[in-house]
PDB file of N, CA and C in Angstrom:
ATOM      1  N   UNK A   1     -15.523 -69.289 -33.950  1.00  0.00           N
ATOM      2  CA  UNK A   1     -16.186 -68.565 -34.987  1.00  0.00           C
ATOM      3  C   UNK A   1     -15.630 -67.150 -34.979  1.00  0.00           C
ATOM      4  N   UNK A   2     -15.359 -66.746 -36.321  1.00  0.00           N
ATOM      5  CA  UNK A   2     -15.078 -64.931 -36.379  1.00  0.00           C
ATOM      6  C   UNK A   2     -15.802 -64.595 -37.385  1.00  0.00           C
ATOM      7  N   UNK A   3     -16.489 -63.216 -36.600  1.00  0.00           N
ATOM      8  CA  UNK A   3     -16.865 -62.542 -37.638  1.00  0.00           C
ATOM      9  C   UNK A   3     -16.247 -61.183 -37.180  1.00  0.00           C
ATOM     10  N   UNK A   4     -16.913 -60.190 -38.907  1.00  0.00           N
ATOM     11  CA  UNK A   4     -16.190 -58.861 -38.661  1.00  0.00           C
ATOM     12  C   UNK A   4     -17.167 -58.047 -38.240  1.00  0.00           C
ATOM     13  N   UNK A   5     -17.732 -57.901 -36.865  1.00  0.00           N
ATOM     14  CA  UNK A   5     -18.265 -57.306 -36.379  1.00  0.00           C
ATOM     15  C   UNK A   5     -17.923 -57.069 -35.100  1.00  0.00           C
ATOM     16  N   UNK A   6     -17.021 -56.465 -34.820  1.00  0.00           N
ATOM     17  CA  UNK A   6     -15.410 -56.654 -33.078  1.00  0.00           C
ATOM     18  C   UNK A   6     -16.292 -55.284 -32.517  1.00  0.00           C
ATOM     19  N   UNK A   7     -16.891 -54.417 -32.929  1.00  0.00           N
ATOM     20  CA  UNK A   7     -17.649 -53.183 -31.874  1.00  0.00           C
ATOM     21  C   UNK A   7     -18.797 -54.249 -31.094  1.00  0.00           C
ATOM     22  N   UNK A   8     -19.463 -54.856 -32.092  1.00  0.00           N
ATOM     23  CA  UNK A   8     -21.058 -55.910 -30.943  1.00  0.00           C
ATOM     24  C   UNK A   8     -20.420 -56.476 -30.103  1.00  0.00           C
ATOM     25  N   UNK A   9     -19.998 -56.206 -28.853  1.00  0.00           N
ATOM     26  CA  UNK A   9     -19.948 -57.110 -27.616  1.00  0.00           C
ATOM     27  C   UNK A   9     -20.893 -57.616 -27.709  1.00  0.00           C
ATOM     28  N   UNK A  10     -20.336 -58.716 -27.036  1.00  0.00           N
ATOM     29  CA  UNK A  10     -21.813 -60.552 -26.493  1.00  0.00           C
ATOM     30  C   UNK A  10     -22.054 -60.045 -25.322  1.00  0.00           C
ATOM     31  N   UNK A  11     -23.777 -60.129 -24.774  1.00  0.00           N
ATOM     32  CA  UNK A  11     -23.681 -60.025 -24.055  1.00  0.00           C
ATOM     33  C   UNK A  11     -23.534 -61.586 -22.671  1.00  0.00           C
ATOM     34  N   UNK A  12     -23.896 -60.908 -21.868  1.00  0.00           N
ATOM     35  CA  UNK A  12     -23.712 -62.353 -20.577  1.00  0.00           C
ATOM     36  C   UNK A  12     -24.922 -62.853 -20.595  1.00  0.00           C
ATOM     37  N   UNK A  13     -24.624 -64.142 -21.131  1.00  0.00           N
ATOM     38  CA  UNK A  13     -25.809 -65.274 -21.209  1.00  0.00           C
ATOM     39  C   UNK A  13     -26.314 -65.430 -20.074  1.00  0.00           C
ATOM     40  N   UNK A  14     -25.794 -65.322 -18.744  1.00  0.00           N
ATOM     41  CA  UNK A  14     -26.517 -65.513 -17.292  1.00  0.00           C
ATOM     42  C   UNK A  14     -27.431 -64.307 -16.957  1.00  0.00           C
ATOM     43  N   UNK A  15     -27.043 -63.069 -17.632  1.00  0.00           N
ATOM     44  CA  UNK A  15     -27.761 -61.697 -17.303  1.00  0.00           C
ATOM     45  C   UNK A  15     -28.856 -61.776 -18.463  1.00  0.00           C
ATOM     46  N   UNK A  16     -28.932 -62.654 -19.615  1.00  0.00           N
ATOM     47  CA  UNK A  16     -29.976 -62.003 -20.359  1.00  0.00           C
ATOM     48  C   UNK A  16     -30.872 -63.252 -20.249  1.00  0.00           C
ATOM     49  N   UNK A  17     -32.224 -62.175 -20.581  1.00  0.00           N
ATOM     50  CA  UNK A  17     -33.568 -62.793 -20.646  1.00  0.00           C
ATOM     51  C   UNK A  17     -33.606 -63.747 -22.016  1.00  0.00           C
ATOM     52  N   UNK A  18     -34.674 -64.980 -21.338  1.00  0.00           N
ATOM     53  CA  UNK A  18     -34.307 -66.000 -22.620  1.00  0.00           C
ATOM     54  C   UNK A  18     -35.415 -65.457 -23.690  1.00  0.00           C
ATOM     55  N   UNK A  19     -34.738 -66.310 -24.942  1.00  0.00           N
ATOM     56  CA  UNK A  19     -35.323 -65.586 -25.930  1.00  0.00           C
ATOM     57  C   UNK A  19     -36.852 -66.349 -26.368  1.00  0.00           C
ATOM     58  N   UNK A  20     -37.927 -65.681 -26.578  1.00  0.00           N
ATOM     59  CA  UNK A  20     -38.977 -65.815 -26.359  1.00  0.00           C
ATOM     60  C   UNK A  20     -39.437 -67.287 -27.644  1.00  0.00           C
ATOM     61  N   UNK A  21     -40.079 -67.916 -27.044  1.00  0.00           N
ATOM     62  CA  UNK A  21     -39.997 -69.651 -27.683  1.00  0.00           C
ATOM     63  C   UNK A  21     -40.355 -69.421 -29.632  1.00  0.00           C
ATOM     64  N   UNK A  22     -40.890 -68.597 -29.945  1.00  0.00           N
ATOM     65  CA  UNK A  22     -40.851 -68.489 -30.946  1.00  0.00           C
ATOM     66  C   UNK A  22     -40.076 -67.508 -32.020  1.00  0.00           C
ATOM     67  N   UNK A  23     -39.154 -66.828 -31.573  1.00  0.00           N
ATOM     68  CA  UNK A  23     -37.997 -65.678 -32.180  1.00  0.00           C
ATOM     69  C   UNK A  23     -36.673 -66.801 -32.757  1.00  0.00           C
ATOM     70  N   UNK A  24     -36.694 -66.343 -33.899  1.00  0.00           N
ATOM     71  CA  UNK A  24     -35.907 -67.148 -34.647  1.00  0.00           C
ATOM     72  C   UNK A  24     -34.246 -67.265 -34.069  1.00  0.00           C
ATOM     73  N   UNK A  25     -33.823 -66.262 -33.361  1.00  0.00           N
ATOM     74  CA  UNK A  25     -32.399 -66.460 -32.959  1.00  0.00           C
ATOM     75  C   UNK A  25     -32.260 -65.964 -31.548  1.00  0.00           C
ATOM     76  N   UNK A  26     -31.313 -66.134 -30.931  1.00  0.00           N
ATOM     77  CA  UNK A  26     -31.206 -65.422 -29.284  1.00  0.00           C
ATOM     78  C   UNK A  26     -30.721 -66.620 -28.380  1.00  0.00           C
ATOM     79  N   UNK A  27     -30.918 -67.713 -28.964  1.00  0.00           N
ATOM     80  CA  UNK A  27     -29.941 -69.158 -28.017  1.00  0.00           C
ATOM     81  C   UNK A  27     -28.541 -69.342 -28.131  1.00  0.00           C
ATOM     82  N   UNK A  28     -27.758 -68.834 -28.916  1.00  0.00           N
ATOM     83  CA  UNK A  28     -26.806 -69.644 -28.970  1.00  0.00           C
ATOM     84  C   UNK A  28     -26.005 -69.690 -27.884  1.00  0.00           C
ATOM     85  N   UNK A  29     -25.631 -68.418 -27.528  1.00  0.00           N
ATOM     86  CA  UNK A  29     -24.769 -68.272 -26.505  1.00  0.00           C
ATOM     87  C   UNK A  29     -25.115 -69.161 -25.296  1.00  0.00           C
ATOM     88  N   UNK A  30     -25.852 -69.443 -25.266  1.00  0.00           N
ATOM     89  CA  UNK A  30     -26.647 -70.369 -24.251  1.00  0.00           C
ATOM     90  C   UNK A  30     -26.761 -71.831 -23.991  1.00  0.00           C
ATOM     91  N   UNK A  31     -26.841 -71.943 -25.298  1.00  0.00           N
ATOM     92  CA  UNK A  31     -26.499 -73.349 -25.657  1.00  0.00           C
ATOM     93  C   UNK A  31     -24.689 -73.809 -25.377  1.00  0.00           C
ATOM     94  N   UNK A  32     -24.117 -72.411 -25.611  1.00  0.00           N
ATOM     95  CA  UNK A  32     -22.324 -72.459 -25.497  1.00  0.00           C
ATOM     96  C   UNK A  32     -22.061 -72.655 -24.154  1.00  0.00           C
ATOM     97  N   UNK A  33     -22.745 -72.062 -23.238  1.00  0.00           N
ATOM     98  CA  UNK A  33     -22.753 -72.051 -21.731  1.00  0.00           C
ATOM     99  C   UNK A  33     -22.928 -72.944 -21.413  1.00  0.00           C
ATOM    100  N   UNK A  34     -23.833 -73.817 -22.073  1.00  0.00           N
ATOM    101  CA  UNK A  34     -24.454 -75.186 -21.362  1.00  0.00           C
ATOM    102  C   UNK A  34     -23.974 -76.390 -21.493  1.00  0.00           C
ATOM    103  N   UNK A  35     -22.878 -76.424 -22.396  1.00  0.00           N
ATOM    104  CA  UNK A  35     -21.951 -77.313 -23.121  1.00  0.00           C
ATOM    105  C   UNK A  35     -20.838 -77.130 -22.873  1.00  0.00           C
ATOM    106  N   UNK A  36     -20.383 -76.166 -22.907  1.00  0.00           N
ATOM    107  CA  UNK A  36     -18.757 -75.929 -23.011  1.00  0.00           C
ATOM    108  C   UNK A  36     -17.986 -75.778 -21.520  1.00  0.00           C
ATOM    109  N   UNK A  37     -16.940 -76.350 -21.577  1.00  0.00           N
ATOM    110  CA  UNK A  37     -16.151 -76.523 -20.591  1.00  0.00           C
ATOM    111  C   UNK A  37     -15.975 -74.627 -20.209  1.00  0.00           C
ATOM    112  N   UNK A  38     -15.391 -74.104 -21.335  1.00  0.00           N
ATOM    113  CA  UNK A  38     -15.289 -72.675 -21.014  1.00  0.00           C
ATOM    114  C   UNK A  38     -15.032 -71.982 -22.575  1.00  0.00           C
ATOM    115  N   UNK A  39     -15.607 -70.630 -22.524  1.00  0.00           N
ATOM    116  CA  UNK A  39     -15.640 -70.097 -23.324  1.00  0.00           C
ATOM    117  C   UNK A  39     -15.160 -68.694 -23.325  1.00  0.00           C
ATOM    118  N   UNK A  40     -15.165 -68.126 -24.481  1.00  0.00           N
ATOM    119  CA  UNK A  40     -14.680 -66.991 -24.367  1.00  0.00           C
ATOM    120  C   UNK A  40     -14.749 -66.257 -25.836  1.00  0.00           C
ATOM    121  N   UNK A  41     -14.819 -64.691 -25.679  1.00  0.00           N
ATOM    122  CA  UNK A  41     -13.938 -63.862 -26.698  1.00  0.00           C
ATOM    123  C   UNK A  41     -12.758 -62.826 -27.020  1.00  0.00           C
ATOM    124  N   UNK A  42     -12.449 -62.671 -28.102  1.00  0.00           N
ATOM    125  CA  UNK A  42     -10.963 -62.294 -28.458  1.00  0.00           C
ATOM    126  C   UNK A  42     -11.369 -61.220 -29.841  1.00  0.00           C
ATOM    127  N   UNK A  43     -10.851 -59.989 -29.406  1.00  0.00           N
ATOM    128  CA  UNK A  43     -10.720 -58.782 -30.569  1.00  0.00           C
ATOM    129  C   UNK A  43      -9.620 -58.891 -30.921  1.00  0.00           C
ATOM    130  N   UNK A  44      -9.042 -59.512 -31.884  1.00  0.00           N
ATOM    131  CA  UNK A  44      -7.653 -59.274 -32.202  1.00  0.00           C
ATOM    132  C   UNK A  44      -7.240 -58.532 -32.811  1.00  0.00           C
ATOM    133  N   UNK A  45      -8.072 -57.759 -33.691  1.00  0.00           N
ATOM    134  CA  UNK A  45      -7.835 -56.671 -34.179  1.00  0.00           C
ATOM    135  C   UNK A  45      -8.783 -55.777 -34.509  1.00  0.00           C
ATOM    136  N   UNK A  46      -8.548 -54.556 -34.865  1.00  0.00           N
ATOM    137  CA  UNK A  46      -9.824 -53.674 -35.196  1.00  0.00           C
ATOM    138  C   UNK A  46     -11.110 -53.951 -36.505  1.00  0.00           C
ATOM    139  N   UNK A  47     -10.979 -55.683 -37.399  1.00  0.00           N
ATOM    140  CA  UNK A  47     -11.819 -55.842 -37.936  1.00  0.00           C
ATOM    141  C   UNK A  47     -12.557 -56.981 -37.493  1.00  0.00           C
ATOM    142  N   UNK A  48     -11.745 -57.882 -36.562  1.00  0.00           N
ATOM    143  CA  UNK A  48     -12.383 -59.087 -36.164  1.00  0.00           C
ATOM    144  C   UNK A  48     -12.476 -59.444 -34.602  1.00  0.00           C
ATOM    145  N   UNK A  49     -13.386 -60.233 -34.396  1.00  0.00           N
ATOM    146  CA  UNK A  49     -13.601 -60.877 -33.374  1.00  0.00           C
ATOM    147  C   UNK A  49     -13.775 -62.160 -33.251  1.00  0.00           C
ATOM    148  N   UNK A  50     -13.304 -63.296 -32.406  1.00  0.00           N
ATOM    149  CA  UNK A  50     -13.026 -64.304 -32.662  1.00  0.00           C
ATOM    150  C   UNK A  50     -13.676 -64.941 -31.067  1.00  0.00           C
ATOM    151  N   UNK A  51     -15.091 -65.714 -31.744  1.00  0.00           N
ATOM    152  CA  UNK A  51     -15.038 -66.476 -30.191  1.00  0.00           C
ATOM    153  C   UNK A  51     -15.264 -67.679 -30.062  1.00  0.00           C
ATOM    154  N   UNK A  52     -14.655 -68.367 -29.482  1.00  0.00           N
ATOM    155  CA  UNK A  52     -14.078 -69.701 -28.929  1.00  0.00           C
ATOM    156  C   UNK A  52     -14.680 -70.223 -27.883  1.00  0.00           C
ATOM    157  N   UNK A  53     -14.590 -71.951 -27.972  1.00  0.00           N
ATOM    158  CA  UNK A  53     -15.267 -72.721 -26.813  1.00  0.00           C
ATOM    159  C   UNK A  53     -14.421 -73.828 -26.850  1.00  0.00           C
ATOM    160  N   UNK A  54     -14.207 -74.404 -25.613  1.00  0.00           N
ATOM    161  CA  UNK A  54     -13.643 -75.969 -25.104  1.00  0.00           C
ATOM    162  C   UNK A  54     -14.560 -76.742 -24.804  1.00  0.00           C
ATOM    163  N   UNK A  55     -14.605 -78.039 -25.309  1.00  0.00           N
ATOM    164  CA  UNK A  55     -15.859 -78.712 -24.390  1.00  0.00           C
ATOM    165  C   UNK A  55     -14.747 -80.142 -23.992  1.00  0.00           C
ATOM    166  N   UNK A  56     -14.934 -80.910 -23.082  1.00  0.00           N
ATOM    167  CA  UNK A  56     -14.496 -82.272 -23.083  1.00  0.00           C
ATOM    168  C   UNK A  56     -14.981 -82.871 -23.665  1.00  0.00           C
ATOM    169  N   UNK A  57     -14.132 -84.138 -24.041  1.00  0.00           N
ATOM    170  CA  UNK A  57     -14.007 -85.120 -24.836  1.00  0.00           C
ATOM    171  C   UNK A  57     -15.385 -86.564 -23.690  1.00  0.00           C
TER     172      UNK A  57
END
């Protein structure tokens, strides 16, 4: 996924508090952690940010 928002660093899904059972957003990254072989992000340039996941087959 990219969006153009490359200043918001993600933060670390292991350091943050989960998001409270009824707040409409605050899982995803979490859900990426919990699935994905490995993940990551990429500023490639000063308008975008681009972040990526592997999962096995």
């Amino acid at each position: 996924m990219t969006d153009t928002r490359p200043e918001r660093l993600l933060p670390d899904p292991a350091a943050a508090e989960p998001a409270p059972p009824d707040a409409p957003s605050g899982r995803g990254l979490l859900l990426v952690t919990a699935y994905a072989d490995r993940w990551g992000c990429e500023t490639r340039d000063t308008c975008t940010k681009t972040v990526w996941a592997e999962c096995a087959l």
